[in-house]
Protein backbone atom coordinates (compact mmCIF):
# COMPACT_ATOMS: atom_id res chain seq x y z
CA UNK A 1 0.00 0.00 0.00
CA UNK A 2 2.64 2.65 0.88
CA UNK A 3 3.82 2.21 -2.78
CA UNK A 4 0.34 3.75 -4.21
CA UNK A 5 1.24 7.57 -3.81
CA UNK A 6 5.01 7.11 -5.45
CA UNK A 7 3.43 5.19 -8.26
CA UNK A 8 0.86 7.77 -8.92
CA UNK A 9 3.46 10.42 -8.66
CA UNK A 10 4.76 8.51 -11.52
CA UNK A 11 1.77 8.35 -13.53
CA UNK A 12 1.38 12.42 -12.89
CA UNK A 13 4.95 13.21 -13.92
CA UNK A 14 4.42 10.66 -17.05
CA UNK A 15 1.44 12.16 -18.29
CA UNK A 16 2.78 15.87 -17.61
CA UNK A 17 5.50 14.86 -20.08
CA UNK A 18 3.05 13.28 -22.55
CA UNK A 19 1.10 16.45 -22.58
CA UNK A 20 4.71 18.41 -22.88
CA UNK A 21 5.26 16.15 -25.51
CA UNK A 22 2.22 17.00 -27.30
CA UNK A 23 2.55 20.34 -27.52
CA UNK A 24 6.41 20.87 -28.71
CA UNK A 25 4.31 18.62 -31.55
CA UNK A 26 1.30 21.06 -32.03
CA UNK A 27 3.85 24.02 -32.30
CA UNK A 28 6.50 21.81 -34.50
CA UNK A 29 3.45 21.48 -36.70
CA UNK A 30 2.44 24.57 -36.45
CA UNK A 31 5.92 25.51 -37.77
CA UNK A 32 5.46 23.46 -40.77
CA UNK A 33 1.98 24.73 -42.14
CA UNK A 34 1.85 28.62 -41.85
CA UNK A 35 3.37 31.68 -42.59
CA UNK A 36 4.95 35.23 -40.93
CA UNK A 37 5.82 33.46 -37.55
CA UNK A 38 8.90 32.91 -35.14
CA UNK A 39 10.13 31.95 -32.02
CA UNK A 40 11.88 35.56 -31.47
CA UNK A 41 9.83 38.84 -30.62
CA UNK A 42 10.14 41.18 -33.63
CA UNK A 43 10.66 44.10 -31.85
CA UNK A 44 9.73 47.12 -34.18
CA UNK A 45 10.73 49.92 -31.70
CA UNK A 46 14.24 51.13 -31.05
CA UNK A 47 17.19 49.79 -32.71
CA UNK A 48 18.47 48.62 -35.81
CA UNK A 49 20.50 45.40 -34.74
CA UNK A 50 18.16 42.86 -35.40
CA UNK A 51 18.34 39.45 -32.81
CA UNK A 52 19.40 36.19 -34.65
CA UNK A 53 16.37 34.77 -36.90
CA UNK A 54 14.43 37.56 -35.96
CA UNK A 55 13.16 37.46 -39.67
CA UNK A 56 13.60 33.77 -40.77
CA UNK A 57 12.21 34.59 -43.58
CA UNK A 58 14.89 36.83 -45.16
CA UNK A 59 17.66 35.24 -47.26
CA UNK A 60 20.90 36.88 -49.05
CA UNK A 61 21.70 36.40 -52.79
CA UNK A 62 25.52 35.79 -53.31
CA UNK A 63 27.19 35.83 -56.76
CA UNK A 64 30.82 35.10 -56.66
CA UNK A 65 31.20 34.36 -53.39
CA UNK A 66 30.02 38.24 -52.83
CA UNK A 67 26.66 39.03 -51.18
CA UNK A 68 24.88 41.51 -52.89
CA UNK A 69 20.90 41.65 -52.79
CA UNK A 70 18.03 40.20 -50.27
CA UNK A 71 15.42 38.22 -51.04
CA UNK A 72 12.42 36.92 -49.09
CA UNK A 73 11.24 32.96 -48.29
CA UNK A 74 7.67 32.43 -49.47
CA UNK A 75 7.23 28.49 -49.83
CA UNK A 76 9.69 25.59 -49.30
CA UNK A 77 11.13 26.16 -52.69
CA UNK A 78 10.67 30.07 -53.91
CA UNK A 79 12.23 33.25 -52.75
CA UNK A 80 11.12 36.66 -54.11
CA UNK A 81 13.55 39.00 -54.95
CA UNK A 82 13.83 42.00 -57.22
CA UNK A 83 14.10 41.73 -60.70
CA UNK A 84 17.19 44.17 -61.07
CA UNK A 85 19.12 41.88 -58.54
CA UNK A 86 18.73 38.86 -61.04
CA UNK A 87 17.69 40.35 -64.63
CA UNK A 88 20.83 39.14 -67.31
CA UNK A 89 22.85 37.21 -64.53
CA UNK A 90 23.54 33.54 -65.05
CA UNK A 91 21.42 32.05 -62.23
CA UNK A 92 23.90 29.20 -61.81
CA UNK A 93 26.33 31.78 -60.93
CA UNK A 94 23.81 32.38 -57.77
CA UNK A 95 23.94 31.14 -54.56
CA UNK A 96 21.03 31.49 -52.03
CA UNK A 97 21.87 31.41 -47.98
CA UNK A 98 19.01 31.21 -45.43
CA UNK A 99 19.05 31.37 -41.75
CA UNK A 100 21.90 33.43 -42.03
CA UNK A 101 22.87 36.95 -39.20
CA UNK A 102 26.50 37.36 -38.41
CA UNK A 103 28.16 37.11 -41.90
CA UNK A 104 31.39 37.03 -40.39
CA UNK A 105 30.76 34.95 -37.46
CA UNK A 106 32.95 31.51 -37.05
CA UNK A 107 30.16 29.08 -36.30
CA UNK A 108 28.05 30.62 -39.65
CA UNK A 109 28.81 27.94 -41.71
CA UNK A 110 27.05 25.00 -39.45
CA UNK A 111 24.18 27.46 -39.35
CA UNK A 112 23.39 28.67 -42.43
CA UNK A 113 21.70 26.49 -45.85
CA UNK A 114 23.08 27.20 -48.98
CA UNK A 115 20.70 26.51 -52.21
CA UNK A 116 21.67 26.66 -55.84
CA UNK A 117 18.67 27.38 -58.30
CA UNK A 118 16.62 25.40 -60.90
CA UNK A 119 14.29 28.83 -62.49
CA UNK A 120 14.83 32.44 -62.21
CA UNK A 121 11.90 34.49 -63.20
CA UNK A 122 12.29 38.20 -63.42
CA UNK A 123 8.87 40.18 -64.30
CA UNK A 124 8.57 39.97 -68.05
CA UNK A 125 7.73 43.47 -68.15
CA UNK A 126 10.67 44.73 -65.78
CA UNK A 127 12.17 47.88 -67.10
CA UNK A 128 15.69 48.19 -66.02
CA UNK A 129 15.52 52.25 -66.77
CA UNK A 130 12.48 52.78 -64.82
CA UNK A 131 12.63 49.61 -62.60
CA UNK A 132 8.95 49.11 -62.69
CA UNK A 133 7.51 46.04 -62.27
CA UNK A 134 10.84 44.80 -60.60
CA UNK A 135 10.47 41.81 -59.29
CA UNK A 136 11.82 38.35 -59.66
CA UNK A 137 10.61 34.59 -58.30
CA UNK A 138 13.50 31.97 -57.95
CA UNK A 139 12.94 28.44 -57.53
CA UNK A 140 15.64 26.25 -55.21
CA UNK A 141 17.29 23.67 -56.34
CA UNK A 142 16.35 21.49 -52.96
CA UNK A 143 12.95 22.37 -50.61
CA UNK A 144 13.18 23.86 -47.34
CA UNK A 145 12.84 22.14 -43.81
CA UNK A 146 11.15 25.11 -41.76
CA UNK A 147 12.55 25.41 -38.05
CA UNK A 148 13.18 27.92 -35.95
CA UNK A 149 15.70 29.64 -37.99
CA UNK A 150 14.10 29.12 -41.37
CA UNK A 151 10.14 29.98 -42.19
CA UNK A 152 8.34 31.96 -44.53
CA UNK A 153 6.61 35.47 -44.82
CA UNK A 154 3.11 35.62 -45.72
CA UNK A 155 1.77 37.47 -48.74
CA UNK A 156 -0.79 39.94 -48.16
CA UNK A 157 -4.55 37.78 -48.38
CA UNK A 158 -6.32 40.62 -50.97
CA UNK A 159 -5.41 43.01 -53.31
CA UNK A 160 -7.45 45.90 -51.95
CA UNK A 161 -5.19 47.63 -49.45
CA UNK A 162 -4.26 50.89 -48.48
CA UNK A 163 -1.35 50.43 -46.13
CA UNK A 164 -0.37 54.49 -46.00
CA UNK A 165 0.45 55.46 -42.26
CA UNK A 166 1.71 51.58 -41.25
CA UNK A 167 4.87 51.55 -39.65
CA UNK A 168 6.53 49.20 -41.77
CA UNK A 169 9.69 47.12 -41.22
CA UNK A 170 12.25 46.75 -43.71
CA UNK A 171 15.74 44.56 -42.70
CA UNK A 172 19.07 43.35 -44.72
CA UNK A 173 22.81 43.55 -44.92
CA UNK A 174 23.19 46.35 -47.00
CA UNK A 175 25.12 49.60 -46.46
CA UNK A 176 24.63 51.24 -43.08
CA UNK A 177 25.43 54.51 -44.87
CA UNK A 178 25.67 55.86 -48.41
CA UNK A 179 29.52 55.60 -48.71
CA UNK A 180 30.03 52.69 -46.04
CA UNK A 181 30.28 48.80 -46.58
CA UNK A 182 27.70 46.65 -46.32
CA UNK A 183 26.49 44.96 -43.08
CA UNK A 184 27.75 41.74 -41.61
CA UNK A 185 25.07 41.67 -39.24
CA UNK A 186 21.74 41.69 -39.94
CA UNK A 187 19.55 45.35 -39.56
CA UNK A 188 16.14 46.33 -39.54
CA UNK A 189 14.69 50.04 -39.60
CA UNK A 190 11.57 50.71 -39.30
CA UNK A 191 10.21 53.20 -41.49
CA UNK A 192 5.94 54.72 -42.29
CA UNK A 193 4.66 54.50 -45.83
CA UNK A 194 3.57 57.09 -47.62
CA UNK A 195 0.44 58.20 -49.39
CA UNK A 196 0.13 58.27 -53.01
CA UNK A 197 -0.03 61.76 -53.24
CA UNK A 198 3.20 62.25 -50.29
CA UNK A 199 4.99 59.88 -52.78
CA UNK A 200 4.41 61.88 -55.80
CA UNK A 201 5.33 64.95 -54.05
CA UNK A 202 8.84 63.72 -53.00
CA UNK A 203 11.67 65.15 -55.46
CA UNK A 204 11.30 62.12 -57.49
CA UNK A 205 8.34 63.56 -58.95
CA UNK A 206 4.66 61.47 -60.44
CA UNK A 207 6.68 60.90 -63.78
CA UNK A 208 9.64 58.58 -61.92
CA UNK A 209 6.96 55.96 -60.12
CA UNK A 210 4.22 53.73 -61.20
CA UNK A 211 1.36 52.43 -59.94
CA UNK A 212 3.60 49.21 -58.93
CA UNK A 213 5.11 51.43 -56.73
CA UNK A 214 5.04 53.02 -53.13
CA UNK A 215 7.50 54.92 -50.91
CA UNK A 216 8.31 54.84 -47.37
CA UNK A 217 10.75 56.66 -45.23
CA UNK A 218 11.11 59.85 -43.37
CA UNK A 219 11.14 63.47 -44.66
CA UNK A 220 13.79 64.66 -42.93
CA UNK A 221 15.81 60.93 -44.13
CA UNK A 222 18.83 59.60 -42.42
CA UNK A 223 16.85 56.25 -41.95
CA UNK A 224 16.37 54.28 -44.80
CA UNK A 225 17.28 51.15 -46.88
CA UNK A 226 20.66 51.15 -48.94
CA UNK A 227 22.55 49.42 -51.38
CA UNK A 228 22.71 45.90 -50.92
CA UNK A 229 18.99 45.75 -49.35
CA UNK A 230 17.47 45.37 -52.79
CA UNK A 231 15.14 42.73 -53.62
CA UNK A 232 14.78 41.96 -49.42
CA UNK A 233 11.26 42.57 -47.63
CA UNK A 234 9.35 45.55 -46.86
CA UNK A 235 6.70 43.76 -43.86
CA UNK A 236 4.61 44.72 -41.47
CA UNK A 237 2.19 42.99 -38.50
CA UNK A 238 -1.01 42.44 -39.03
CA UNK A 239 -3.75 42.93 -36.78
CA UNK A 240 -3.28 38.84 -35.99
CA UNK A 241 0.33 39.43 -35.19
CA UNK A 242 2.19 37.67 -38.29
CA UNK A 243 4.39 39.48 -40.19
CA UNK A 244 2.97 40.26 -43.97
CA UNK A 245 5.09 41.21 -46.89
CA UNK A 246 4.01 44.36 -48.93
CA UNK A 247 7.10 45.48 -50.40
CA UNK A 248 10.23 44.36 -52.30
CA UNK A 249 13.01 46.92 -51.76
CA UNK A 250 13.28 48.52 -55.32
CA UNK A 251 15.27 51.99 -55.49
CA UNK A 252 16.24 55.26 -54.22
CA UNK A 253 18.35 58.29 -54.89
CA UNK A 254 21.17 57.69 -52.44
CA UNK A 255 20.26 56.42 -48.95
CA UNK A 256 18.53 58.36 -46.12
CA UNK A 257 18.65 61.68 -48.19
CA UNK A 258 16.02 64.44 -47.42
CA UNK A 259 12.26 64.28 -49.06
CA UNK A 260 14.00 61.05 -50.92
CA UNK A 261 12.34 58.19 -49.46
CA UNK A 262 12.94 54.53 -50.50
CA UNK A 263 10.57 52.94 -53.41
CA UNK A 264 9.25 49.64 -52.96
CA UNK A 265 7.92 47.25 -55.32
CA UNK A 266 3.77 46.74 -54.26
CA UNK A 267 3.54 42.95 -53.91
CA UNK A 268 -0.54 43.29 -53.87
CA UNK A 269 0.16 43.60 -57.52
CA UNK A 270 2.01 40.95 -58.24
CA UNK A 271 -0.50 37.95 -56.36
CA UNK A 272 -1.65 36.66 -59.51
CA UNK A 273 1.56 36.33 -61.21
CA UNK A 274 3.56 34.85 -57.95
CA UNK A 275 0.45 32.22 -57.72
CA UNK A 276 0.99 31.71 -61.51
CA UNK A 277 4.65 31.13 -61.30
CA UNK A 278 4.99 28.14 -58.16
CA UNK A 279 5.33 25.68 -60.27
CA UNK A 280 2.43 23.56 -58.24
CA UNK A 281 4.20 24.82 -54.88
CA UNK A 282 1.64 26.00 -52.35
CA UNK A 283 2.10 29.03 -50.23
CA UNK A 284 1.38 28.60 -46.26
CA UNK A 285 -1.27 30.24 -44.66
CA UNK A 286 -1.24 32.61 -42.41
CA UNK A 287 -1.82 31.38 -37.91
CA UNK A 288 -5.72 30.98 -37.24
């Protein structure tokens, strides 16, 4: 009899377990069906170091052994990019790296995935004068295991949005000033989009952007994307708290100058022809 209460302390710390179990199993799954999530806070506030896999999401194009544009995860075998960071390269020449941050760090290579590619597909409309419609879907040569360090953004769920005013998050390894070398850690700035009409007033002028396109940035500058940011993510939360993609970095006059704000490619534009171009692949969904 006096064995009764150590066995069912047994039974109570085996079931605890089981239910531990169960849920590292839920989440795990979780992991492997939707989009725009993490296991790091995105902190949007204060800043511009981001933590490691903050954005696990966000990969970096290398040619040459040289990084030199960003790109964004979107199913186990895609990454969008801009079209200018791929348009007349050889796309064997390209390497893609995921769950990358410190560039320079010693233990990067037993973090980090490497993929090669099997299809580049830059806009057929891309206009490397005016850069509209620059964008660009590359396939991977081998799928994606999401973890922790690797998962992908989600695209916006309609066409029909007006995100002027968000405060929207852009991150990469590119220059942390106009005449400075790229990053070897990864950044993030956080920066408000602008209205139509704000965008068209900026010293670009209406004739220098399209409809494909939207700004965001500050007036006064001095935070903005650079060189070597291109074809990464412009994102922002949603009101359910994952992380949505609504811009592809595109171009700028300089970085962080005055009334010069970046100019982002407008994925809502571009649903139909990502969808069109997966090659059967399905995108994840975004947490219920």
């Amino acid at each position: 009899m006096g064995g009764e209460p150590q066995l069912k302390m047994v039974l109570l710390l085996a079931l605890k377990k089981l239910e531990q179990y169960r849920e590292i199993n839920y989440l795990m799954d979780t992991i492997q069906r939707v989009c725009g999530v993490n296991s790091r806070k995105i902190r949007v506030l204060g800043g511009d170091i981001s933590q490691a896999h903050e954005f696990p999401w966000l990969v970096g194009l290398y040619k040459g052994g040289e990084f030199y544009c960003g790109a964004t995860l979107i199913t186990k075998k895609h990454v969008l990019t801009a079209a200018h960071c791929v348009k007349g390269f050889d796309m064997h020449s390209i390497r893609v790296v995921l769950a990358d941050h410190d560039r320079e760090s010693p233990d990067r290579l037993s973090t980090i995935q490497v993929r090669n590619l099997v299809d580049m597909i830059p806009h057929k409309r891309f206009d490397s004068k005016t850069f509209n419609n620059d964008i660009a879907l590359l396939e991977l040569d081998q799928p994606v295991d999401f973890d922790d360090r690797i998962q992908p953004l989600c695209l916006p769920q309609t066409a029909y949005k007006d995100y002027t005013g968000v405060q929207a998050v852009v991150a990469g390894w590119g220059k942390v000033g106009e005449k400075l070398d790229t990053s070897r850690i990864l950044r993030k700035v956080v920066v408000p989009v602008w209205s139509k009409e704000d965008c068209y007033s900026s010293q670009y002028g209406k004739a220098k952007l399209s409809e494909n396109m939207f700004c965001a940035g500050y007036t006064e500058g001095q935070r903005d994307a650079c060189q070597g940011d291109s074809g990464g993510p412009l994102h922002m939360k949603a009101t359910q708290g994952y992380m949505e993609l609504i811009g592809v970095v595109s171009w700028g006059r300089g970085c962080g100058r005055p009334n010069l704000p970046g100019v982002y490619t407008k994925i809502t534009n571009y649903l139909d022809w990502i969808e069109g171009n997966l090659n059967g692949e399905c995108l994840c969904s975004p947490p219920a």
